[in-house]
Protein backbone atom coordinates (compact mmCIF):
# COMPACT_ATOMS: atom_id res chain seq x y z
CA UNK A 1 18.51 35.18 39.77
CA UNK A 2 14.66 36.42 40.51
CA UNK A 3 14.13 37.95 43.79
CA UNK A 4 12.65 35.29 46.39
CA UNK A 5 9.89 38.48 46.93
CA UNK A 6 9.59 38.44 42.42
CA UNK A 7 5.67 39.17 42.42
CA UNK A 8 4.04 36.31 40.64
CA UNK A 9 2.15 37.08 37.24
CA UNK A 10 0.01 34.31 37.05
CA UNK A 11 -0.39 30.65 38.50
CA UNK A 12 0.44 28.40 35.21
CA UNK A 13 -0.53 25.46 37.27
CA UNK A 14 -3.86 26.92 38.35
CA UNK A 15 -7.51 25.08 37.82
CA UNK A 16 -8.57 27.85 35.38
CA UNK A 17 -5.11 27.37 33.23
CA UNK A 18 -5.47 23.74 33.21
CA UNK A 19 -9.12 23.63 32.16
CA UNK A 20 -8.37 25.40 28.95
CA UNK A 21 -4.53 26.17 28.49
CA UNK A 22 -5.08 27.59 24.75
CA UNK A 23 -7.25 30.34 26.37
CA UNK A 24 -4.97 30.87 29.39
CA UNK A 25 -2.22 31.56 27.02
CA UNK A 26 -4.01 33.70 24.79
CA UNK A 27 -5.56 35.98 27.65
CA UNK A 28 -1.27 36.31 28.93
CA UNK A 29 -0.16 37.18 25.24
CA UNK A 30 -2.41 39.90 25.49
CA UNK A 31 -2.18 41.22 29.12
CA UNK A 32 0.92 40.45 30.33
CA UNK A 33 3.13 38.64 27.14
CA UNK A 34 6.49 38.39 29.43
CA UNK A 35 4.75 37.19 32.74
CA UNK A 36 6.65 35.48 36.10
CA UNK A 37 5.47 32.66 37.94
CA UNK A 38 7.53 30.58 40.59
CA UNK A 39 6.83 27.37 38.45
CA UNK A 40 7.95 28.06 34.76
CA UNK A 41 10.12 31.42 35.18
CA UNK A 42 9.88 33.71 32.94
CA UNK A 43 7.15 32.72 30.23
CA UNK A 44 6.95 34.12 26.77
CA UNK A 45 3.37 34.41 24.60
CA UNK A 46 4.40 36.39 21.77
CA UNK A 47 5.75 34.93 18.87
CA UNK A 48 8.43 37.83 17.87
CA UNK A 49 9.79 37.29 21.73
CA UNK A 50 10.13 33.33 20.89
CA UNK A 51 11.34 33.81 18.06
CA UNK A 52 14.07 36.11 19.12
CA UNK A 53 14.74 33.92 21.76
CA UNK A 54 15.02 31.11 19.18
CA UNK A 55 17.40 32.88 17.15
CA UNK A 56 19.71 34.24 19.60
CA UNK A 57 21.46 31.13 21.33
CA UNK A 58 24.10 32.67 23.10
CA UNK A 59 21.86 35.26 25.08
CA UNK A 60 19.27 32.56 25.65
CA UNK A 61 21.10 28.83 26.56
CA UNK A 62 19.36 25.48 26.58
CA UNK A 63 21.90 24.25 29.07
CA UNK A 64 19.06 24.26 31.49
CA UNK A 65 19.01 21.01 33.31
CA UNK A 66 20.76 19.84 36.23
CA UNK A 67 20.70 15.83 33.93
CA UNK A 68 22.90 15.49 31.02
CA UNK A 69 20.47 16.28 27.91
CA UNK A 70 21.82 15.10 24.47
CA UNK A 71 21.54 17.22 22.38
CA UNK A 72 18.64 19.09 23.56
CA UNK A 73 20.33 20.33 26.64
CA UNK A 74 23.45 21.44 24.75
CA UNK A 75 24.98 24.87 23.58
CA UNK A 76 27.22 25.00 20.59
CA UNK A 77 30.13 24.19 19.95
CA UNK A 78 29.14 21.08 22.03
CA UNK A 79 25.60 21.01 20.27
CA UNK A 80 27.10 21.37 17.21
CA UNK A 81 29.12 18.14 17.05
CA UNK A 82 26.30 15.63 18.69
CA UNK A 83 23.32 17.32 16.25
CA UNK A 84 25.84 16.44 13.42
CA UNK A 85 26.11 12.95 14.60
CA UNK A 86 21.95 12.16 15.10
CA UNK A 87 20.99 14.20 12.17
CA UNK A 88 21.46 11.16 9.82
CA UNK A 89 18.94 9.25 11.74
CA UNK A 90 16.44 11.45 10.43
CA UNK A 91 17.24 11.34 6.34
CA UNK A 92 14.44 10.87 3.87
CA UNK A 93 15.49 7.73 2.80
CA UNK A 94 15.60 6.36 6.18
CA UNK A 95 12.48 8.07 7.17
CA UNK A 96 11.01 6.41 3.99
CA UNK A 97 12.25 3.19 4.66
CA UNK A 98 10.34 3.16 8.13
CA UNK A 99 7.01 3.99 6.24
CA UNK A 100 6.25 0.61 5.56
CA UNK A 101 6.31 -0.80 9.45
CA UNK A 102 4.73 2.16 10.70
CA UNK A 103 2.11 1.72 8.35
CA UNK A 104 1.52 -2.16 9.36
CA UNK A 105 1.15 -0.39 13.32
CA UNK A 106 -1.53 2.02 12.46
CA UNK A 107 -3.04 -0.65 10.25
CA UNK A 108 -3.60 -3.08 12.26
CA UNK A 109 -4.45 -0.93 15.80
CA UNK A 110 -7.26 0.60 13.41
CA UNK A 111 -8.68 -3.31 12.44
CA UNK A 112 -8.93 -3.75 16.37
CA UNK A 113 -11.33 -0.94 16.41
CA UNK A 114 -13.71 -1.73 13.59
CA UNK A 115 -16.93 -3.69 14.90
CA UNK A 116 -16.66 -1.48 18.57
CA UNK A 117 -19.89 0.98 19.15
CA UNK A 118 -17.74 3.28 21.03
CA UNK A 119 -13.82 4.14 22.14
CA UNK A 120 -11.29 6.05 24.18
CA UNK A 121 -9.11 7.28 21.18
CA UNK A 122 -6.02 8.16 23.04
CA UNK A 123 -5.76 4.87 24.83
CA UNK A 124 -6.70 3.02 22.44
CA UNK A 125 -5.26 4.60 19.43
CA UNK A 126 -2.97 7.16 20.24
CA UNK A 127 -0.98 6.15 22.64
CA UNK A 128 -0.35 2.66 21.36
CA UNK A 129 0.43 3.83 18.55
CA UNK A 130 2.92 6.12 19.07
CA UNK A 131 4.86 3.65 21.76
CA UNK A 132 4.76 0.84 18.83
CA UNK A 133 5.96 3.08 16.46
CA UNK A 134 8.86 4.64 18.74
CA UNK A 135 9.87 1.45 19.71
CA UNK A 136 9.96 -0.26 16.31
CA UNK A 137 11.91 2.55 15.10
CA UNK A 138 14.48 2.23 17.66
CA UNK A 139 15.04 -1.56 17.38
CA UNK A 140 13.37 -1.75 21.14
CA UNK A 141 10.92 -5.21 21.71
CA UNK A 142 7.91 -5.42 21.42
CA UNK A 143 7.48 -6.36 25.42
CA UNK A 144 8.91 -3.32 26.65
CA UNK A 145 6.08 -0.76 24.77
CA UNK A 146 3.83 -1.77 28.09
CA UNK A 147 6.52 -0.23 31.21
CA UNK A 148 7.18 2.69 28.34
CA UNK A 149 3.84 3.61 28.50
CA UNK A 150 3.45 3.38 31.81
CA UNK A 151 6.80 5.67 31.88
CA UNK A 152 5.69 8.34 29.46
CA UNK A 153 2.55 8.71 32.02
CA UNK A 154 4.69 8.77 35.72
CA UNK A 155 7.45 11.30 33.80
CA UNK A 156 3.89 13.44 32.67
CA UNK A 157 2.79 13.29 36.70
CA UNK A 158 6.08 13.75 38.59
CA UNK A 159 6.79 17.18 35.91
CA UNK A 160 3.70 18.81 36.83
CA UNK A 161 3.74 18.06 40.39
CA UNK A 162 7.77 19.30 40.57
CA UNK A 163 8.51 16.04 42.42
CA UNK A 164 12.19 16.14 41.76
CA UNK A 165 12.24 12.97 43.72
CA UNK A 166 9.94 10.98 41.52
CA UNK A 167 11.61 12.42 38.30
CA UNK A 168 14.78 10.87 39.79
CA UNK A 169 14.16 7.58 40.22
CA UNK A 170 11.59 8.02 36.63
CA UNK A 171 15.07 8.55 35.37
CA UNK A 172 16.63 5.78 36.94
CA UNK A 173 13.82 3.53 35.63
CA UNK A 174 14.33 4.34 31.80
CA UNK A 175 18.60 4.08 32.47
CA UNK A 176 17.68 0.40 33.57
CA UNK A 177 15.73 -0.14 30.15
CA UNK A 178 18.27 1.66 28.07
CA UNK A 179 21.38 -0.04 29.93
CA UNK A 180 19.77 -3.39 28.87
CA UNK A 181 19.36 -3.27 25.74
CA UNK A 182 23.16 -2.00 25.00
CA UNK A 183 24.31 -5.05 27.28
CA UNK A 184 22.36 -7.02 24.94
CA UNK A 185 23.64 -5.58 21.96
CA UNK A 186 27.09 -6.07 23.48
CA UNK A 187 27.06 -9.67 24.33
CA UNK A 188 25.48 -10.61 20.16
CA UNK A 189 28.76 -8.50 19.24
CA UNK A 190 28.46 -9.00 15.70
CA UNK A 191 25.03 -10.97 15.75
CA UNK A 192 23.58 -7.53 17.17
CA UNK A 193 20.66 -6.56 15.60
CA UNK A 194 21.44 -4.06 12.81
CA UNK A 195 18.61 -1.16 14.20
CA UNK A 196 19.53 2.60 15.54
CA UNK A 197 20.24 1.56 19.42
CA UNK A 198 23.22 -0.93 17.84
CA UNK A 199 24.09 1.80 15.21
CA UNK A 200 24.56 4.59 18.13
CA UNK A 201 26.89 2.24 20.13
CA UNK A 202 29.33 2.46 16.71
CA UNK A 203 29.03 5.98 16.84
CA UNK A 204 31.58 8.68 17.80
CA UNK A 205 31.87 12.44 18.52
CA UNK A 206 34.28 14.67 18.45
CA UNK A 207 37.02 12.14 17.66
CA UNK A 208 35.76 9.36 20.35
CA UNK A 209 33.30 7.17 20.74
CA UNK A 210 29.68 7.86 22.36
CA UNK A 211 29.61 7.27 26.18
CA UNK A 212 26.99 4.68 27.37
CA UNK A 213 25.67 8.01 29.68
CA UNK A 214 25.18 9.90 26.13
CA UNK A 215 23.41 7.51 24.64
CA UNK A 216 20.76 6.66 27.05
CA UNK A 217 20.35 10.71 26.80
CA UNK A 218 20.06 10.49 23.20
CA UNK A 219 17.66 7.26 23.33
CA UNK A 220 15.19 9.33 26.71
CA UNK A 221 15.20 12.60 24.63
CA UNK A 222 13.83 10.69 21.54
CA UNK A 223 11.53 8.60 23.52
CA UNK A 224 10.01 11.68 25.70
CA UNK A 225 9.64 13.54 22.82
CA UNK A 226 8.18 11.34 20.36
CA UNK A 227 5.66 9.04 22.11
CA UNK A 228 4.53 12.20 24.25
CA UNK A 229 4.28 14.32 21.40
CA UNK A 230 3.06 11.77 18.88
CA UNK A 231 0.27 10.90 21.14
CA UNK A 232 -1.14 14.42 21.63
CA UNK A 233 -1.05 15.39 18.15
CA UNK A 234 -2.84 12.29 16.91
CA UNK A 235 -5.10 12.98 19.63
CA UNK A 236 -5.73 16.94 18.32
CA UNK A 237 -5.92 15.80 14.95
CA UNK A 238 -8.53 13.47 15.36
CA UNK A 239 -10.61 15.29 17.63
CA UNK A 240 -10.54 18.58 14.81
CA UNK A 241 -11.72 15.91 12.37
CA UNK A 242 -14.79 14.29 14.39
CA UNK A 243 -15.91 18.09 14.78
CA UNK A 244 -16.19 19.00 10.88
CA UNK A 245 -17.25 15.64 9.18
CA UNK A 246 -17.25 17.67 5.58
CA UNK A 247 -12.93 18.39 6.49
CA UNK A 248 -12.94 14.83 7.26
CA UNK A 249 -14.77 13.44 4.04
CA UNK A 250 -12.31 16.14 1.99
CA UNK A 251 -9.51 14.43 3.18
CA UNK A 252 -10.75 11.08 2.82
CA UNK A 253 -10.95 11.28 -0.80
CA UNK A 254 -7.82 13.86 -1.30
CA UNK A 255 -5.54 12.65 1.03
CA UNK A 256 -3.09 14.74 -0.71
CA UNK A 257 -4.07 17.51 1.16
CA UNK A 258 -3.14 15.63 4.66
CA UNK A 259 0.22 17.18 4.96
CA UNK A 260 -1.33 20.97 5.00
CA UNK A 261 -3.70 20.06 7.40
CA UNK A 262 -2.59 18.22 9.65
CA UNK A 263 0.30 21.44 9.91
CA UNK A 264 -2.47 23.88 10.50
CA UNK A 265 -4.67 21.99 12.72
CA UNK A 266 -1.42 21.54 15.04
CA UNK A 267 -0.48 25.59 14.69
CA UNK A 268 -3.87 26.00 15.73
CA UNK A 269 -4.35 23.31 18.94
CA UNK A 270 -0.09 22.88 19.82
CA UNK A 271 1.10 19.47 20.78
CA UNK A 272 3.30 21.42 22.68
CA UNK A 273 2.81 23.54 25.81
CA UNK A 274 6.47 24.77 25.91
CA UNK A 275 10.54 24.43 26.42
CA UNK A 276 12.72 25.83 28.58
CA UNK A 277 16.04 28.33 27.80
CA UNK A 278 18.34 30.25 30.91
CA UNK A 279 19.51 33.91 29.91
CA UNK A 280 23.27 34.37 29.76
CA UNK A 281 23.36 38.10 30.17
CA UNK A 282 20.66 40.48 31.54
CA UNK A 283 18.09 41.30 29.07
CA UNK A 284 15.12 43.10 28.32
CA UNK A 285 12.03 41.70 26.83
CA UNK A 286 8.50 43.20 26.11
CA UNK A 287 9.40 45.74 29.01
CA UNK A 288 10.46 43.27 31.19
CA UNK A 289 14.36 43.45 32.81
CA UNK A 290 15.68 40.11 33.31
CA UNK A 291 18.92 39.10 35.33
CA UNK A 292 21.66 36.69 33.55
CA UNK A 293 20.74 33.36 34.94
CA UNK A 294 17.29 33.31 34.86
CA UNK A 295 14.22 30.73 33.67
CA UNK A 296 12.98 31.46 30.47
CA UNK A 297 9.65 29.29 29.12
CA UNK A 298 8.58 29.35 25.15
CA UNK A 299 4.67 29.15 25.51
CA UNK A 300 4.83 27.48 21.76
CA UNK A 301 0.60 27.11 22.04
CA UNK A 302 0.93 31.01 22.32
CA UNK A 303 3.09 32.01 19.41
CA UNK A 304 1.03 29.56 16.97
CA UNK A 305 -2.10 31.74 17.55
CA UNK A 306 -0.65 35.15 17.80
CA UNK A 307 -2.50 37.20 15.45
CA UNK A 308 0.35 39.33 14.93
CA UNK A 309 1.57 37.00 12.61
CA UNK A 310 -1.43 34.78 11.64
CA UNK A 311 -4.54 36.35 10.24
CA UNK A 312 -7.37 35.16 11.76
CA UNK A 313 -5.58 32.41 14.33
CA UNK A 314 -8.35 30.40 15.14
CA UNK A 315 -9.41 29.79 11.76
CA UNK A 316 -8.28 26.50 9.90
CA UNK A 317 -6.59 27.97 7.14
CA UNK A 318 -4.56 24.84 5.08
CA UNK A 319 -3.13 26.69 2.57
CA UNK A 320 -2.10 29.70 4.86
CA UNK A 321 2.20 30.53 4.36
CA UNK A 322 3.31 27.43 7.49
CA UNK A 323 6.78 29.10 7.12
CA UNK A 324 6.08 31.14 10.44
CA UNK A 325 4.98 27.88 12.07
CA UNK A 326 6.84 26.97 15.68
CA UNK A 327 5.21 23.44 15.56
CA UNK A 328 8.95 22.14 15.08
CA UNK A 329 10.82 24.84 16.71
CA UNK A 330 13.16 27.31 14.98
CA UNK A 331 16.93 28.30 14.54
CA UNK A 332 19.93 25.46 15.58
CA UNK A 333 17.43 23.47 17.97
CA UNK A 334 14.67 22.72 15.58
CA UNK A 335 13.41 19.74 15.90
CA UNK A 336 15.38 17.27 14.02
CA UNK A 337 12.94 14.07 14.13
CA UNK A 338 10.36 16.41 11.79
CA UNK A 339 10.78 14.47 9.32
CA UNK A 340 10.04 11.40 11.12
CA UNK A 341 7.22 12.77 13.22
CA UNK A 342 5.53 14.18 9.97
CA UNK A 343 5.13 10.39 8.22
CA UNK A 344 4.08 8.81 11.37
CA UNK A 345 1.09 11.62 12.18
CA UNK A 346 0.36 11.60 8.02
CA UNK A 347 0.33 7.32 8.14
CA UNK A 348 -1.67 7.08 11.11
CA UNK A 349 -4.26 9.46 9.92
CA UNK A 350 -4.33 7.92 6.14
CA UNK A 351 -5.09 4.72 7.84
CA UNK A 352 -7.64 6.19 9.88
CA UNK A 353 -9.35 7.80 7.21
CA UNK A 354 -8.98 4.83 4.76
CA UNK A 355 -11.11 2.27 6.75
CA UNK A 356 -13.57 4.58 8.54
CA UNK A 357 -16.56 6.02 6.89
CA UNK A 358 -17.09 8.45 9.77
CA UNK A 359 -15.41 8.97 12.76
CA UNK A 360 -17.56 11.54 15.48
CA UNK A 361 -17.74 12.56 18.77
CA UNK A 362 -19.27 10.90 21.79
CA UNK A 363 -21.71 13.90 22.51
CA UNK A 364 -23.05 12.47 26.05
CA UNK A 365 -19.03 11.57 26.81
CA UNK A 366 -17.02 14.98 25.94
CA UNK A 367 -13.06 14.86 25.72
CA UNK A 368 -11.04 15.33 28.97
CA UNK A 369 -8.29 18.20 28.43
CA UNK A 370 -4.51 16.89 29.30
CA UNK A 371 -2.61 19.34 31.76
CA UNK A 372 0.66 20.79 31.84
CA UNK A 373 2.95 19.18 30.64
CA UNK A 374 0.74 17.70 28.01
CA UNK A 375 -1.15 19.30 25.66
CA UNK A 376 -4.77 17.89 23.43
CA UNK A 377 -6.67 15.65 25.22
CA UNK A 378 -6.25 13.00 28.01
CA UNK A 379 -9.78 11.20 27.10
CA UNK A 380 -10.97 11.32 23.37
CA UNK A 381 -14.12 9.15 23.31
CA UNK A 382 -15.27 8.58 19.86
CA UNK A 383 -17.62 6.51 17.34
CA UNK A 384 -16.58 5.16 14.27
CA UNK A 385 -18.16 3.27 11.45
């Protein structure tokens, strides 16, 4: 473990990190790229030290929380067998079938817009959106998107203010949710509704079936991941598009090209500020000596910009090679919901574009920045017409 006297490299949670994390983390990739702080560990900036991290899963274990994380917080072989078991969840066909309701969200969340001089995109927009989506997909009520919201935002607080206590009973809260709606799906028996929360209490791994613990694991590391995420990238997305109106009227009219922007826009502003690995072994990275047991942070805003690897980083370049892309990850822990996160961002944004003439900042009202753990924009005001 780090010496208690470890010499801190910089102060991730500091005022000038927060007011502009993008340029935080591009000043550390180039002065200090393997940098210490008492809050994240060890943090990475370059994208060949993620990436090696990334590929090498023994050396570098996710089996970093104290919680049970499934299957997120897993190593193989036990990762392995419970990514076999959700990977289904996230075919085309199943993804495709899903279009069609998450089109009728954005839809009708961008008709409650229309007619309004002025609004906050991310409440208004972005976050409904992505808590209607996540909970249609999962077969969750319509009543619960409200305290889900309201949880996404306490889990945000509590994380960057280490309050181990808060993130507790935050826990605790979402176990309640999750543990009710498998009692309900118990009691119908065989009148249960027929969505993925029902589906995962039929499912079994490694020869038995999933415990109740498991699943609400499975069900928080889908919800955290996809309303948070979902949220900021709509939010990122938008906010690149009300600064270049002649992007905006391209896409508009070739909406085929939505796909390759809306990956570079996101290389370029992350959703993402970073995850979390322990080493194994000692190691050495970027001059650095590391003991076995140690903190290791992926700064995933950092590796997306390094110009080491992308030519001219801050430049929106759409048809650029995306192949080096960490939006999603890399190696056995990529993100398996890509699929579905891709159609929801690429519906949203169609809808957007498809019954707005012009969507523009708020000039006299600029966008608030989101802090650690969030990434993109806590206040988007905007006009539309």
């Amino acid at each position: 473990m780090v010496n208690a006297m470890q010499q801190q490299d910089w102060d991730p949670r500091s005022e000038a990190v927060q007011r502009d994390q993008r340029a935080a983390y591009d000043e550390m990739r180039e002065r200090c790229p393997v940098a210490y702080s008492n809050f994240l560990g060890w943090s990475l900036f370059r994208h060949e030290d993620i990436l090696r991290v990334l590929n090498d899963p023994a050396t570098f274990s996710n089996a970093v929380s104290r919680h049970l994380s499934v299957p997120d917080g897993m190593d193989p072989p036990e990762h392995t067998a419970f990514r076999r078991m959700i990977m289904p969840y996230f075919r085309p066909e199943r993804v495709a079938a899903f279009e069609p309701p998450c089109r009728e969200i954005a839809a009708t969340l961008v008709q409650a817009l229309l007619g309004r001089d002025e609004l906050e995109f991310i409440g208004d927009f972005a976050n409904e959106f992505a808590v209607r989506s996540q909970s249609a997909s999962l077969g969750w009520p319509p009543d619960l998107c409200t305290p889900l919201r309201l949880w996404t935002e306490k889990n945000r607080r509590a994380t960057f203010a280490e309050d181990r206590a808060a993130m507790a009973e935050i826990a605790r809260e979402f176990e309640g949710y999750a543990h009710e709606l498998l009692q309900i799906r118990r009691t119908a028996a065989d009148q249960a509704s027929d969505d993925i929360t029902s589906s995962l209490l039929r499912q079994q791994v490694q020869g038995r079936p999933l415990r109740d613990e498991e699943i609400v694991s499975v069900l928080r590391n889908w919800t955290v991941g996809e309303i948070g995420t979902i949220s900021a990238s709509l939010g990122i997305l938008v906010h690149h598009l009300s600064e270049h109106p002649d992007l905006q009227e391209q896409l508009r009219t070739q909406p085929s090209l939505l796909p390759a922007a809306i990956e570079e826009i996101l290389r370029i502003h992350g959703p993402l500020v970073a995850n979390r690995r322990i080493t194994t072994r000692a190691v050495e990275i970027g001059g650095r000596k590391i003991a076995a047991g140690e903190r290791i942070s992926l700064i995933w805003i950092s590796a997306n910009r390094d110009g080491r690897v992308f030519e001219d980083p801050e430049t929106y370049r759409p048809d650029r090679d995306q192949s080096a892309n960490l939006l999603y990850g890399a190696g056995i822990h990529v993100c398996p919901g890509a699929p579905l996160a891709r159609m929801e961002m690429r519906v949203a944004v169609e809808e957007l574009l498809a019954h707005t003439a012009c969507m523009e900042p708020v000039p006299e009202r600029p966008p608030t920045t989101a802090v650690y753990p969030g990434s993109g924009f806590a206040a988007l005001p905007l006009r539309i017409r």
